[in-house]
C-alpha atoms as a PDB file:
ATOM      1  CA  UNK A   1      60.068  18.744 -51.940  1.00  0.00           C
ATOM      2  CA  UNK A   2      57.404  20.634 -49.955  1.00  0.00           C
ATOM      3  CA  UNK A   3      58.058  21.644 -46.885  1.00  0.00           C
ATOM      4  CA  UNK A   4      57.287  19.338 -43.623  1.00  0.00           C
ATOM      5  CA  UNK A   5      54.393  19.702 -41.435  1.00  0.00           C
ATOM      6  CA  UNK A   6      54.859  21.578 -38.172  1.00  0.00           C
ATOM      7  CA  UNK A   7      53.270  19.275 -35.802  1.00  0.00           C
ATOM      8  CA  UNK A   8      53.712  15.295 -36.148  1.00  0.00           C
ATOM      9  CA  UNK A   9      51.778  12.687 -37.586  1.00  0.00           C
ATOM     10  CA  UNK A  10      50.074   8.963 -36.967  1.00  0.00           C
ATOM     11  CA  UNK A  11      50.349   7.156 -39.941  1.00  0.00           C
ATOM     12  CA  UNK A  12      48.497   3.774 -40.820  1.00  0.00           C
ATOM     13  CA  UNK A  13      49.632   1.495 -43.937  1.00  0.00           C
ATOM     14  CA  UNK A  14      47.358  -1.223 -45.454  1.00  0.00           C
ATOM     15  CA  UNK A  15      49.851  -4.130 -46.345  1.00  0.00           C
ATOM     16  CA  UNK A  16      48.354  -5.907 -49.350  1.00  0.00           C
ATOM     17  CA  UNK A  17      50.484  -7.986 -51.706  1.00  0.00           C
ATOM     18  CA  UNK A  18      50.029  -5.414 -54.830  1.00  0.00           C
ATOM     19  CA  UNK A  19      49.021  -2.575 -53.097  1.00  0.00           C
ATOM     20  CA  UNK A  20      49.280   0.047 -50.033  1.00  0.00           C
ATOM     21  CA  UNK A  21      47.073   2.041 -48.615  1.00  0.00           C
ATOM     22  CA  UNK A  22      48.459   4.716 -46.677  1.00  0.00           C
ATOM     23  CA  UNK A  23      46.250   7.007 -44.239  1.00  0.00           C
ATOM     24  CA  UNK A  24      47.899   9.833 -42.286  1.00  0.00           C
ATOM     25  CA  UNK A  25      45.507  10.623 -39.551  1.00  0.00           C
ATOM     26  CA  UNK A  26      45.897  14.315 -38.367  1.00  0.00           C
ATOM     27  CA  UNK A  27      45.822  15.525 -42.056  1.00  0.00           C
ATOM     28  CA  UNK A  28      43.142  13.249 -43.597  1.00  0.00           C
ATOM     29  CA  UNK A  29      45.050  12.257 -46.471  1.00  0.00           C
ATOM     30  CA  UNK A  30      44.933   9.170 -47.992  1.00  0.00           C
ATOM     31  CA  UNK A  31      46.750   7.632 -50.729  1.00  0.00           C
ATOM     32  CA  UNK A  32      47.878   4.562 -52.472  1.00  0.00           C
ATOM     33  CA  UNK A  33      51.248   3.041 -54.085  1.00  0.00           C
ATOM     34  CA  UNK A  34      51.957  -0.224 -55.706  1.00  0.00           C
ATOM     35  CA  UNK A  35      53.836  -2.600 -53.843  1.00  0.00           C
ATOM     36  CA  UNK A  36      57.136  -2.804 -55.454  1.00  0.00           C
ATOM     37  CA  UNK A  37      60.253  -1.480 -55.502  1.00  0.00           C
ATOM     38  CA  UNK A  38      59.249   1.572 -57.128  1.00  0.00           C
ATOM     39  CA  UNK A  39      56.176   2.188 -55.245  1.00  0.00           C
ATOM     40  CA  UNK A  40      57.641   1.759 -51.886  1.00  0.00           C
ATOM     41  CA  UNK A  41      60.339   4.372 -52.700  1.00  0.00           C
ATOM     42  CA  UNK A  42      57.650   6.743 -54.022  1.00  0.00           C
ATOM     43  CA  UNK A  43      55.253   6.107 -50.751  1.00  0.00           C
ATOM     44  CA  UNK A  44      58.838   6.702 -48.627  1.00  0.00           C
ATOM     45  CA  UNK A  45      59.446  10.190 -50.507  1.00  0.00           C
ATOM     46  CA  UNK A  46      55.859  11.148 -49.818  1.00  0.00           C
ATOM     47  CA  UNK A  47      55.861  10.597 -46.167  1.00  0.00           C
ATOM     48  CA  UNK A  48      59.439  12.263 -46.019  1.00  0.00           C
ATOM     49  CA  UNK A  49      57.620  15.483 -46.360  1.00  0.00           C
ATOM     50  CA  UNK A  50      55.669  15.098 -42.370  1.00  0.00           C
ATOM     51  CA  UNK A  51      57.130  14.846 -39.375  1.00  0.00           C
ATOM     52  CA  UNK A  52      56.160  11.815 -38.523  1.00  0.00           C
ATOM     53  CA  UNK A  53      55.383  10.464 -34.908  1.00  0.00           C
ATOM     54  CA  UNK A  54      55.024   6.569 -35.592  1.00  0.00           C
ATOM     55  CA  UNK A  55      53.703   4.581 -38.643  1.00  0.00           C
ATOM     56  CA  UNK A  56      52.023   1.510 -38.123  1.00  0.00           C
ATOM     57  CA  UNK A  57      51.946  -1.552 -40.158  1.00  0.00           C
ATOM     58  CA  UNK A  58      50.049  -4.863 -39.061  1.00  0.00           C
ATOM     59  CA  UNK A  59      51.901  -8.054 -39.608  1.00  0.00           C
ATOM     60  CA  UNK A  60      50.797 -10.141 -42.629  1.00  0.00           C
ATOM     61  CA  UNK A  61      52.701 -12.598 -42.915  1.00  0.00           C
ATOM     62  CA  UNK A  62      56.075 -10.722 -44.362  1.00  0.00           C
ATOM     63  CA  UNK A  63      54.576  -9.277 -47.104  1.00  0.00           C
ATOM     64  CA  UNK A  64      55.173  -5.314 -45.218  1.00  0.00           C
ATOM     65  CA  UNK A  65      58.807  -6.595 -44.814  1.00  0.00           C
ATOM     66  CA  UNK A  66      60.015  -4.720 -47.908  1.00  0.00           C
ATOM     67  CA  UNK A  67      58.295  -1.440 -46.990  1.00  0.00           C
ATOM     68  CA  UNK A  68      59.335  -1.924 -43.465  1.00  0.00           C
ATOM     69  CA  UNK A  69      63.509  -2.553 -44.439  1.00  0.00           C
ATOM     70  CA  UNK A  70      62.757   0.476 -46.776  1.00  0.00           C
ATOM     71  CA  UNK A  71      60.973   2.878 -43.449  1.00  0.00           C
ATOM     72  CA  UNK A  72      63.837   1.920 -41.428  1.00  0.00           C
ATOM     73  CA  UNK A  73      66.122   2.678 -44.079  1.00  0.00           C
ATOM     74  CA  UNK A  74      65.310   6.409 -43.854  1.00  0.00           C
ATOM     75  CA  UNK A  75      65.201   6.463 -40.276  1.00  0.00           C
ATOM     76  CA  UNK A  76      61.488   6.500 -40.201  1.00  0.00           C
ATOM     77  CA  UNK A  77      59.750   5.518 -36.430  1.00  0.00           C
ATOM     78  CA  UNK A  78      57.512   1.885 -37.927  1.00  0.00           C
ATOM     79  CA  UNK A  79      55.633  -0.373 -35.503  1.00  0.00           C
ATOM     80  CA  UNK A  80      54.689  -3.661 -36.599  1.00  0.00           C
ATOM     81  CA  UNK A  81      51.420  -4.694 -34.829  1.00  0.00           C
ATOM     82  CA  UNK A  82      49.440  -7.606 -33.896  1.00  0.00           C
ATOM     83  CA  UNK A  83      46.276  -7.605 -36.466  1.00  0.00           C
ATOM     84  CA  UNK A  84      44.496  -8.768 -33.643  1.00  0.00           C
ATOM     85  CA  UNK A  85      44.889  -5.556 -31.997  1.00  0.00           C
ATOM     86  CA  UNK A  86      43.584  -3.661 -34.978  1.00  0.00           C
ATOM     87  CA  UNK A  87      40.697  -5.531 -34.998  1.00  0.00           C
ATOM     88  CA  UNK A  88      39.904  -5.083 -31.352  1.00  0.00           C
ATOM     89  CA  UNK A  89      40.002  -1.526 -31.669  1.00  0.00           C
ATOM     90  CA  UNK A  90      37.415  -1.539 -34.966  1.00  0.00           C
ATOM     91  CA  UNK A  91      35.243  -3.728 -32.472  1.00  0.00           C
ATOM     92  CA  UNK A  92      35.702  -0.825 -29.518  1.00  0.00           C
ATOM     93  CA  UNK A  93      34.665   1.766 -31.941  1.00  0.00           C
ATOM     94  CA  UNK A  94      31.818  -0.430 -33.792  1.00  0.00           C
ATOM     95  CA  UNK A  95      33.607  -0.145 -36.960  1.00  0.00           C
ATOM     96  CA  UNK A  96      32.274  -3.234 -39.156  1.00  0.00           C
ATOM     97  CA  UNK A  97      32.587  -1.948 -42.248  1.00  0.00           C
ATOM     98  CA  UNK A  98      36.197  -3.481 -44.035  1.00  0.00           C
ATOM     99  CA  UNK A  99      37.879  -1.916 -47.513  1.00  0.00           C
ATOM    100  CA  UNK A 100      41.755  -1.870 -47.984  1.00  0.00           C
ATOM    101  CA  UNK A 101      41.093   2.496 -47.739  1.00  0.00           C
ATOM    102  CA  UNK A 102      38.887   2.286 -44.211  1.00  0.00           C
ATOM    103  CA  UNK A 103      41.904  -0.445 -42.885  1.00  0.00           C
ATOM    104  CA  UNK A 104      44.346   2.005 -43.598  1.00  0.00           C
ATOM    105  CA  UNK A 105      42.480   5.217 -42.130  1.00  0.00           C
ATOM    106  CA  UNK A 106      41.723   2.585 -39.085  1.00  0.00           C
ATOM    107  CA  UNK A 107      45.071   1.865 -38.120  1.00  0.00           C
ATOM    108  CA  UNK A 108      46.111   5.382 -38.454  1.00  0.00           C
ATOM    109  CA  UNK A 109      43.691   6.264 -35.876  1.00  0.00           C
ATOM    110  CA  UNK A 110      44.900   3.419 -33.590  1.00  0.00           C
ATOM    111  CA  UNK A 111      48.453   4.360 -33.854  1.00  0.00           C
ATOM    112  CA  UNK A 112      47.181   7.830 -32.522  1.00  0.00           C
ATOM    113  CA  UNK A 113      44.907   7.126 -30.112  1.00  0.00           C
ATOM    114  CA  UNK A 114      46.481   3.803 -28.868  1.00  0.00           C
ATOM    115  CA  UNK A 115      49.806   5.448 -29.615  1.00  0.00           C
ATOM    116  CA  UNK A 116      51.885   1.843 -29.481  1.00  0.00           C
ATOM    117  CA  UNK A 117      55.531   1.816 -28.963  1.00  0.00           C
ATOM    118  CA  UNK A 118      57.994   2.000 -31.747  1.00  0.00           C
ATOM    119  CA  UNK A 119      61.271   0.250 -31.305  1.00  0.00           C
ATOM    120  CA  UNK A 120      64.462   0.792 -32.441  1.00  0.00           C
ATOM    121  CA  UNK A 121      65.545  -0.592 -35.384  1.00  0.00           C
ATOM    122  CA  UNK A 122      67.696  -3.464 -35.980  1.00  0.00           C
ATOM    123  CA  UNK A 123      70.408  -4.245 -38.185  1.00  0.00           C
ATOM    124  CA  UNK A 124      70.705  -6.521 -41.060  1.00  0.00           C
ATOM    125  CA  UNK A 125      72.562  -9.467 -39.269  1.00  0.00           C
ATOM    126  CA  UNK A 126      69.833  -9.131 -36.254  1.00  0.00           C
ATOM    127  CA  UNK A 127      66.921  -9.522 -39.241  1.00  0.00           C
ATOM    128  CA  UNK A 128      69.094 -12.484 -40.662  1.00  0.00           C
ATOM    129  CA  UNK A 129      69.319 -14.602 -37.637  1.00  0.00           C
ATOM    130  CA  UNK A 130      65.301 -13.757 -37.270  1.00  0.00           C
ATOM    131  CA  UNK A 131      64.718 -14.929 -39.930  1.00  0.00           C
ATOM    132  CA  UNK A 132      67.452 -18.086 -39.765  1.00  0.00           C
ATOM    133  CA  UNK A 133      65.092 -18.610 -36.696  1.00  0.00           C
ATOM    134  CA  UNK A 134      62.121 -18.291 -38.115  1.00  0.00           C
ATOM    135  CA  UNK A 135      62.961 -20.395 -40.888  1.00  0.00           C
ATOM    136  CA  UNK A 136      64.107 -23.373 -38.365  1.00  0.00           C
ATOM    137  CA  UNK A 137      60.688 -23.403 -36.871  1.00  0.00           C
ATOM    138  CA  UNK A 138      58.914 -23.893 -39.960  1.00  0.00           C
ATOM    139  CA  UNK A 139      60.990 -27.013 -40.680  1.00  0.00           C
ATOM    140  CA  UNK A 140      60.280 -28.638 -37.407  1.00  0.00           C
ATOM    141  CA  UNK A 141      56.618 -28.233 -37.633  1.00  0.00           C
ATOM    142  CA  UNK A 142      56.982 -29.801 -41.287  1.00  0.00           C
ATOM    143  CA  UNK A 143      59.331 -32.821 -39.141  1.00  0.00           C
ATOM    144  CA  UNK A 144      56.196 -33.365 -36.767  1.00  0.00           C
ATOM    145  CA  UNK A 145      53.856 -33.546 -39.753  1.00  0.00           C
ATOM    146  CA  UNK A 146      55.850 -36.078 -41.602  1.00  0.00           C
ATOM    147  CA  UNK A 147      56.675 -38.204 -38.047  1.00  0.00           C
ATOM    148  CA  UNK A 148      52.240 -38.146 -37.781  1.00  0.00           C
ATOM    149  CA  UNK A 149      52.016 -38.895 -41.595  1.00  0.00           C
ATOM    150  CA  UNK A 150      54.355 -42.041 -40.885  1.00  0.00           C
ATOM    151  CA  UNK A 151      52.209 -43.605 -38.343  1.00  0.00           C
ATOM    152  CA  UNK A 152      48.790 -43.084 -40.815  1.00  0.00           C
ATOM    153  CA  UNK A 153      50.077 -43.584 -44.455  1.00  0.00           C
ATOM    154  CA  UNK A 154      50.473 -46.823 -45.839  1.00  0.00           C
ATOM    155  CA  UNK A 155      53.655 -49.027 -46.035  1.00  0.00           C
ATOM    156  CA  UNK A 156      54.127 -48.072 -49.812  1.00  0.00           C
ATOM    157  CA  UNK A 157      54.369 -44.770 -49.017  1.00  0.00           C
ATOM    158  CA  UNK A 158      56.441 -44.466 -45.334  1.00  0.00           C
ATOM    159  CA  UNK A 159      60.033 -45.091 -47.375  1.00  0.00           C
ATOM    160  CA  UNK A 160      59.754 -41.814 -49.891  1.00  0.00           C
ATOM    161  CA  UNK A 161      58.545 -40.122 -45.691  1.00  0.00           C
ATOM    162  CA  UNK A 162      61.307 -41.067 -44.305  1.00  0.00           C
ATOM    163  CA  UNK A 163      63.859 -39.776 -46.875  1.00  0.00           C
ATOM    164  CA  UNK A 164      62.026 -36.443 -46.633  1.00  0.00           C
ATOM    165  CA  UNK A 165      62.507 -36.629 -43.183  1.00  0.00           C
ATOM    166  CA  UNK A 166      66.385 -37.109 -43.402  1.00  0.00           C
ATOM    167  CA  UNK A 167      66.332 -34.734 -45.609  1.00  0.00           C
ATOM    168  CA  UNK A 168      64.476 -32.289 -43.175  1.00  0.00           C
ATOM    169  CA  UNK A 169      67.227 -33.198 -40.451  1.00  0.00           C
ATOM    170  CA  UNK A 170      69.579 -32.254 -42.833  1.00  0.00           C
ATOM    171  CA  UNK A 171      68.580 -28.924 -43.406  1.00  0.00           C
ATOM    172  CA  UNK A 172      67.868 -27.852 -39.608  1.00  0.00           C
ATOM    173  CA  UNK A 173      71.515 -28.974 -38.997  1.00  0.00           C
ATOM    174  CA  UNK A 174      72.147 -26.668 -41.496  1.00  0.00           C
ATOM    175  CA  UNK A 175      70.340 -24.102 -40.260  1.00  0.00           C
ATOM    176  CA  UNK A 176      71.599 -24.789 -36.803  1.00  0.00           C
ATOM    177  CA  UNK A 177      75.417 -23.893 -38.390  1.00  0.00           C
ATOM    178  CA  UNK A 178      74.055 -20.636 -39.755  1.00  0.00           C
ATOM    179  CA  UNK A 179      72.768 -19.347 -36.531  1.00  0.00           C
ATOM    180  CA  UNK A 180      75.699 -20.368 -34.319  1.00  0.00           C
ATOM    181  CA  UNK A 181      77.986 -18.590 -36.744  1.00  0.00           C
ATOM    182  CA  UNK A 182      75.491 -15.385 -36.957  1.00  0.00           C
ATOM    183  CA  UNK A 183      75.112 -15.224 -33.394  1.00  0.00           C
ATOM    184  CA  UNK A 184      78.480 -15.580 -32.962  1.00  0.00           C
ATOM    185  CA  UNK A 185      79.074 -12.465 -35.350  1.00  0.00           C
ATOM    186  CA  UNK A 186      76.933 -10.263 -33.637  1.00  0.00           C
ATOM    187  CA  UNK A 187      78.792  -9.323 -29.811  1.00  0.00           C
ATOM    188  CA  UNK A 188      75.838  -8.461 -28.237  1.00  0.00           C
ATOM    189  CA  UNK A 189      73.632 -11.193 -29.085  1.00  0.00           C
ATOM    190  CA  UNK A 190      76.893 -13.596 -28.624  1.00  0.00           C
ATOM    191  CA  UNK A 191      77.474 -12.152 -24.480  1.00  0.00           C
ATOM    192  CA  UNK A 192      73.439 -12.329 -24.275  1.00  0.00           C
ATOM    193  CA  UNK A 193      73.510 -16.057 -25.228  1.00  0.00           C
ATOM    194  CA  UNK A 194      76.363 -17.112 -23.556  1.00  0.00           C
ATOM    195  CA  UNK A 195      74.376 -15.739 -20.124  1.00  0.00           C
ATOM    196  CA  UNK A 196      71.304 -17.441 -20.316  1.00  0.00           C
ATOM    197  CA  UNK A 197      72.612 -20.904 -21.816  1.00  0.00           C
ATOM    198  CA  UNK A 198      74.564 -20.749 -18.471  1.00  0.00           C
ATOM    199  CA  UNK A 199      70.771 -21.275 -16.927  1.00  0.00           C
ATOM    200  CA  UNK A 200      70.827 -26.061 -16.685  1.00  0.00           C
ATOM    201  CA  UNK A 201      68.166 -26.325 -19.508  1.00  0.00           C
ATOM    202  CA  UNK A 202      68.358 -23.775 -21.620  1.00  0.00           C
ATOM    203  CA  UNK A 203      69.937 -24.991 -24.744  1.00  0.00           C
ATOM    204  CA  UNK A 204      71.380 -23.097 -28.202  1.00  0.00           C
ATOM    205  CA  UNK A 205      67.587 -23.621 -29.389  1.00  0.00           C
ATOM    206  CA  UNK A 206      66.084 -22.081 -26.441  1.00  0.00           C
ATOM    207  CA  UNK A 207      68.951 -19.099 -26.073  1.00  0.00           C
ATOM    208  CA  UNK A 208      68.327 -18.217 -30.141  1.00  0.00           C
ATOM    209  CA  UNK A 209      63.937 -17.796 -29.695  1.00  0.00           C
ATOM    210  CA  UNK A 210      65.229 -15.514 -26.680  1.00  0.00           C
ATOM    211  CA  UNK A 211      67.166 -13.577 -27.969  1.00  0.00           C
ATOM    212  CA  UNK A 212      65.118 -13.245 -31.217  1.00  0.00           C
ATOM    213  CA  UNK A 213      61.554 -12.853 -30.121  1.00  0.00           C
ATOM    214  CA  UNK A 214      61.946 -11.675 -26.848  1.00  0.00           C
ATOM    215  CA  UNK A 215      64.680  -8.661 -27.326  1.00  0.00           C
ATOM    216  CA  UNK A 216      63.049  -6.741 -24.228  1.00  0.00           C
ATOM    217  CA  UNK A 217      64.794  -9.894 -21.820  1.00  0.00           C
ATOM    218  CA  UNK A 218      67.036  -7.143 -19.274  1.00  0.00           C
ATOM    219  CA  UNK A 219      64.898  -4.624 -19.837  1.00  0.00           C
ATOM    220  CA  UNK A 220      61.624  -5.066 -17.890  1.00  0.00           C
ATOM    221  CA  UNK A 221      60.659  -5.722 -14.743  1.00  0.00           C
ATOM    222  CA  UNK A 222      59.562  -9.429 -13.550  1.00  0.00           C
ATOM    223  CA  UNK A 223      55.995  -8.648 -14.072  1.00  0.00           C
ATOM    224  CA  UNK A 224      56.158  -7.555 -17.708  1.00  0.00           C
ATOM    225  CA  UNK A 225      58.459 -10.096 -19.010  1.00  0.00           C
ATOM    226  CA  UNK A 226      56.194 -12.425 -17.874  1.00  0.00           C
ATOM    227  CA  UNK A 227      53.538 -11.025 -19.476  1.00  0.00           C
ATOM    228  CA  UNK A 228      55.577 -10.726 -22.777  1.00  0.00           C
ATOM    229  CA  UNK A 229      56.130 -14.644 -22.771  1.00  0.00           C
ATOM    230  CA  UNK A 230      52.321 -14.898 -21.661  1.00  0.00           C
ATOM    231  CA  UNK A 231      52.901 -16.244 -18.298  1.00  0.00           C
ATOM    232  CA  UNK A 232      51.264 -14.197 -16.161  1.00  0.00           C
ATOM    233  CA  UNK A 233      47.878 -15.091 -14.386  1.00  0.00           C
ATOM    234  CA  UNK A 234      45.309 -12.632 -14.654  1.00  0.00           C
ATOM    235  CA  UNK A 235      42.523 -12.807 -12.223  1.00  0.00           C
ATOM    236  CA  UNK A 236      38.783 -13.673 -13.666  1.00  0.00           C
ATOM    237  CA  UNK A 237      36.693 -12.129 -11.180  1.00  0.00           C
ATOM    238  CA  UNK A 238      33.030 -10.126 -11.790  1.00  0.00           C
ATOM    239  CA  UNK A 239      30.889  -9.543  -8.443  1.00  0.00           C
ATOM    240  CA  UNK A 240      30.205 -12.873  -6.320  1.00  0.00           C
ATOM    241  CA  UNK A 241      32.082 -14.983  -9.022  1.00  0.00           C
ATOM    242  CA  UNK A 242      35.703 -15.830  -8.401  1.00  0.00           C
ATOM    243  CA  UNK A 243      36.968 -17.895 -10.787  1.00  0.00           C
ATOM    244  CA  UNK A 244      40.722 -19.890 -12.060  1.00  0.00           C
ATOM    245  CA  UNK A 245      43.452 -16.889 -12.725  1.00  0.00           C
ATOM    246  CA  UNK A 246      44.595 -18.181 -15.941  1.00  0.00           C
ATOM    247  CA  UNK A 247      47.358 -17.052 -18.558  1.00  0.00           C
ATOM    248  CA  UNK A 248      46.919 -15.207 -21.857  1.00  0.00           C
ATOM    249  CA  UNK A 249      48.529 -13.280 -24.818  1.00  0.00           C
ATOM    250  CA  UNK A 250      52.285 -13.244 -24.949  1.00  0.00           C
ATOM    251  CA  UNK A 251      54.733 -14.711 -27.538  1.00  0.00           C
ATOM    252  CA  UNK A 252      53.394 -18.393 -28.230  1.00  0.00           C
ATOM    253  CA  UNK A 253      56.991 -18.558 -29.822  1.00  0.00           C
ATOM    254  CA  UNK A 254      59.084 -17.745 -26.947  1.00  0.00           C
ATOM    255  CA  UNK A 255      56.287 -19.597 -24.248  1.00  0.00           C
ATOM    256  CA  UNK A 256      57.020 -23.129 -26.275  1.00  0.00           C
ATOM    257  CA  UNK A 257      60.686 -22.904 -26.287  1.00  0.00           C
ATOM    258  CA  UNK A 258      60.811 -22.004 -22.737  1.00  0.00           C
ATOM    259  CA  UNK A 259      58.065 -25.328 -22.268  1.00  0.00           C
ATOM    260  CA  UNK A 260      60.736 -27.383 -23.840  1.00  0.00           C
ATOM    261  CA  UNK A 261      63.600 -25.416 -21.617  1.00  0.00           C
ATOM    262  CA  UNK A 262      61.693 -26.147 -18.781  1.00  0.00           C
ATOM    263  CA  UNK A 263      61.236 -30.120 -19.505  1.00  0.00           C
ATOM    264  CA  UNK A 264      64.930 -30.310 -19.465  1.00  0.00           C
ATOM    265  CA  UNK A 265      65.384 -27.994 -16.298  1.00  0.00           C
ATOM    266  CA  UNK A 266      63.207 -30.215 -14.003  1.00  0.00           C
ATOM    267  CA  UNK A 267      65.336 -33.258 -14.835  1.00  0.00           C
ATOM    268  CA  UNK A 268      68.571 -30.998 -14.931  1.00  0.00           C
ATOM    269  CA  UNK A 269      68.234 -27.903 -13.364  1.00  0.00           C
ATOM    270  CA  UNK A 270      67.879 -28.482  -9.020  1.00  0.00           C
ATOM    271  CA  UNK A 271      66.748 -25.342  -8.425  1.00  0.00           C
ATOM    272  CA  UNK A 272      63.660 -25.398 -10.982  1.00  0.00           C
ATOM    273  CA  UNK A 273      63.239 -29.396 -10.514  1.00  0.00           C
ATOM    274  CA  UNK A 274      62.738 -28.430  -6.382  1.00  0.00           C
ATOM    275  CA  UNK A 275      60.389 -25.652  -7.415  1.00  0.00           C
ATOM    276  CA  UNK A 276      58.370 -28.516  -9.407  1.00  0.00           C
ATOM    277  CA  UNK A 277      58.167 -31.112  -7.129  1.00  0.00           C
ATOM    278  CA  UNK A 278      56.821 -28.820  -4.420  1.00  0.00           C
ATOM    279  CA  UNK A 279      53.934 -27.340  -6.593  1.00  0.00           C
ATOM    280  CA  UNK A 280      52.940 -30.655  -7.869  1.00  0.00           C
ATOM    281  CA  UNK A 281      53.251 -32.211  -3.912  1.00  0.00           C
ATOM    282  CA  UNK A 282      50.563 -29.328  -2.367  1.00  0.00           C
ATOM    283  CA  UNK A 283      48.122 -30.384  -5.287  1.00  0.00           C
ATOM    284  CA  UNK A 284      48.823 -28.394  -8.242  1.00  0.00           C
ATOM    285  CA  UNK A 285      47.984 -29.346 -11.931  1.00  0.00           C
ATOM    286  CA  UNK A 286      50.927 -30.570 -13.319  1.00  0.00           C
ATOM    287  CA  UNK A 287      50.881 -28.235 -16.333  1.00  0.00           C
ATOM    288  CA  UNK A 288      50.140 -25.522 -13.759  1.00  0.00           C
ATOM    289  CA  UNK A 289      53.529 -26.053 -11.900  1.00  0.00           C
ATOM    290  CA  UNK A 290      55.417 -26.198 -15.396  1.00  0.00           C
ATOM    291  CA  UNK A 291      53.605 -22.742 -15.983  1.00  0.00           C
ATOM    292  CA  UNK A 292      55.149 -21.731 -12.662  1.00  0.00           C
ATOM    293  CA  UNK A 293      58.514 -22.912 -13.717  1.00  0.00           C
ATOM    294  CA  UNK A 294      58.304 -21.150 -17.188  1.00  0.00           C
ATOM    295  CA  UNK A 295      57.674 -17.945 -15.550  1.00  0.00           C
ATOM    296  CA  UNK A 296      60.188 -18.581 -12.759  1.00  0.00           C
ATOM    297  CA  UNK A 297      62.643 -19.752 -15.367  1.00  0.00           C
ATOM    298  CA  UNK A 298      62.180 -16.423 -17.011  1.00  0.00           C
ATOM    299  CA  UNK A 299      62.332 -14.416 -14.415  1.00  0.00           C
ATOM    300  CA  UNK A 300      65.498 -15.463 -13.726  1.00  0.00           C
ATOM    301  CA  UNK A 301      67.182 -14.845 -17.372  1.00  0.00           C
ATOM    302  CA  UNK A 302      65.379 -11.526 -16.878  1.00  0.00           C
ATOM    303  CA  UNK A 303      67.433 -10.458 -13.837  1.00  0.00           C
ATOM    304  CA  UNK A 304      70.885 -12.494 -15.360  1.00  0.00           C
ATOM    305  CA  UNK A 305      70.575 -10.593 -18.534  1.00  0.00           C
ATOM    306  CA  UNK A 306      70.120  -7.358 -16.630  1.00  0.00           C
ATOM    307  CA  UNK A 307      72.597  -7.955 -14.038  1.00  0.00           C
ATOM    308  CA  UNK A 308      75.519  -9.497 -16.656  1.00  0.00           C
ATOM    309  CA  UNK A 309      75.569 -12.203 -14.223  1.00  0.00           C
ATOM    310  CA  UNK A 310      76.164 -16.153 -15.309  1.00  0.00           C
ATOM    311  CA  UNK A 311      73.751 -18.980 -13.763  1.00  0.00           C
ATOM    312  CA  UNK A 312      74.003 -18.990 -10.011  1.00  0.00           C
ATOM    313  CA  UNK A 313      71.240 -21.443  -7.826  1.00  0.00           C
ATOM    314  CA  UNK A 314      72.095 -19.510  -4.474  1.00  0.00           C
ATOM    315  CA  UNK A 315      71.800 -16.079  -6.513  1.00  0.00           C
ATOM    316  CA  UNK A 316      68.808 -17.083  -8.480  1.00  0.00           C
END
């Protein structure tokens, strides 16, 4: 094996379903591997020979999980990034033109010049209850879409919905066994949950999306995590014009769980159902002062996760 690089590298990977495209930035080399078993370990010897500062790899829709299980497998620093983000940049730099090569040498010159965060990596059991999670939402979406396709299909059909729909149940009950016993299995996520399920509202369903989609909950300050779950207003303001602050970005996952936390906490919760009824009495929108709540509501799990303190109204 040649020798490694003396200074570090940015490298970009194209995630296609047959095929990677691999950029590292500060050398301008660019290659390709098959995307297999076989050509992922071959891409993962290559890059062995650089130090390497960060690799990114946009989300596609788990196609780069195999080459990102294999990265992390060799202790290799991988950031999985928004596409959106990508493309942004391109649009910054007036890059229009698109081939699987130019992707590749584009988001190896975002992951230098942006120069996004790389997280630790998890373990196995922490990718499992992911994807346990991940796997639950897709079934209630598919519940929703029969429960709509009941109301509009004829009567000859609604008997053969409705057994798919049991059968749907079924499988998110299921489901719902897996993750208990998963979460259970892994301490940290286990103390974690047991925390903010002390919070009136926030149920097993609500405690899981945390803990899987928002991992940075303890870790940030009030501002940020609010800004992770895409509750924070950002002002809209240009010379005379003043307009609404609104909310943007942020995990749509971990905003709609926390939506349906927060339904239960203003019936439930007397802190939160307070906080509600004295937006909604000075005038605000109604789906303003459940934004409110959301972001007060997370707020608080921020500082309980942090602290290792249970649910306490006078504390919170």
């Amino acid at each position: 094996m040649a020798s490694k690089s003396a200074s570090r590298v940015n490298v970009g990977i194209d995630v296609g379903k047959t095929r990677l495209d691999v950029s590292v930035y500060e050398r301008a080399v660019d290659f390709s591997a098959v995307n297999d078993a076989t050509g992922i370990r071959q891409l993962v010897g290559r890059l062995l020979r650089y130090r390497i500062e960060r690799i990114v790899v946009e989300a596609t829709g788990r196609l780069e999980q195999a080459l990102v299980e294999a990265l992390m497998a060799r202790q290799l620093p991988v950031v999985i990034v928004n596409p959106i983000q990508v493309r942004r940049y391109a649009g910054a730099i007036g890059q229009l033109a698109k081939t699987d090569t130019l992707d590749a040498r584009l988001i190896s010159e975002y992951a230098a010049i942006v120069q996004p965060d790389v997280r630790p990596p998890v373990s196995k059991s922490v990718r499992r209850i992911k994807d346990l999670i991940a796997r639950r939402r897709q079934l209630m979406d598919m519940i929703v879409q029969e429960k709509n396709c009941l109301q509009i299909m004829p009567k000859t059909l609604r008997a053969d919905i409705k057994r798919h729909l049991t059968h749907l149940k079924r499988q998110v009950e299921k489901l719902d066994r897996l993750l208990d016993d998963a979460v259970d299995a892994e301490a940290a996520w286990a103390a974690k949950r047991t925390l903010v399920m002390s919070a009136p509202g926030v149920g097993p369903v609500v405690a899981n999306t945390l803990l899987a989609d928002l991992p940075e909950l303890g870790t940030l300050g009030p501002r940020q995590i609010a800004a992770l779950t895409g509750v924070a207003p950002y002002n809209r303001e240009s010379g005379s014009m003043r307009g609404r602050r609104r909310i943007r970005g942020g995990r749509a996952s971990v905003r709609t769980a926390l939506y349906l936390g927060v339904m239960s906490a203003i019936r439930h919760n007397p802190l939160l159902r307070g906080f509600y009824l004295r937006l909604v009495a000075t005038g605000k929108h109604k789906k303003v002062a459940l934004t409110a709540c959301i972001r007060k509501l997370v707020t608080i799990l921020n500082a309980m996760v942090r602290d290792g303190t249970m649910w306490n109204e006078k504390y919170a």
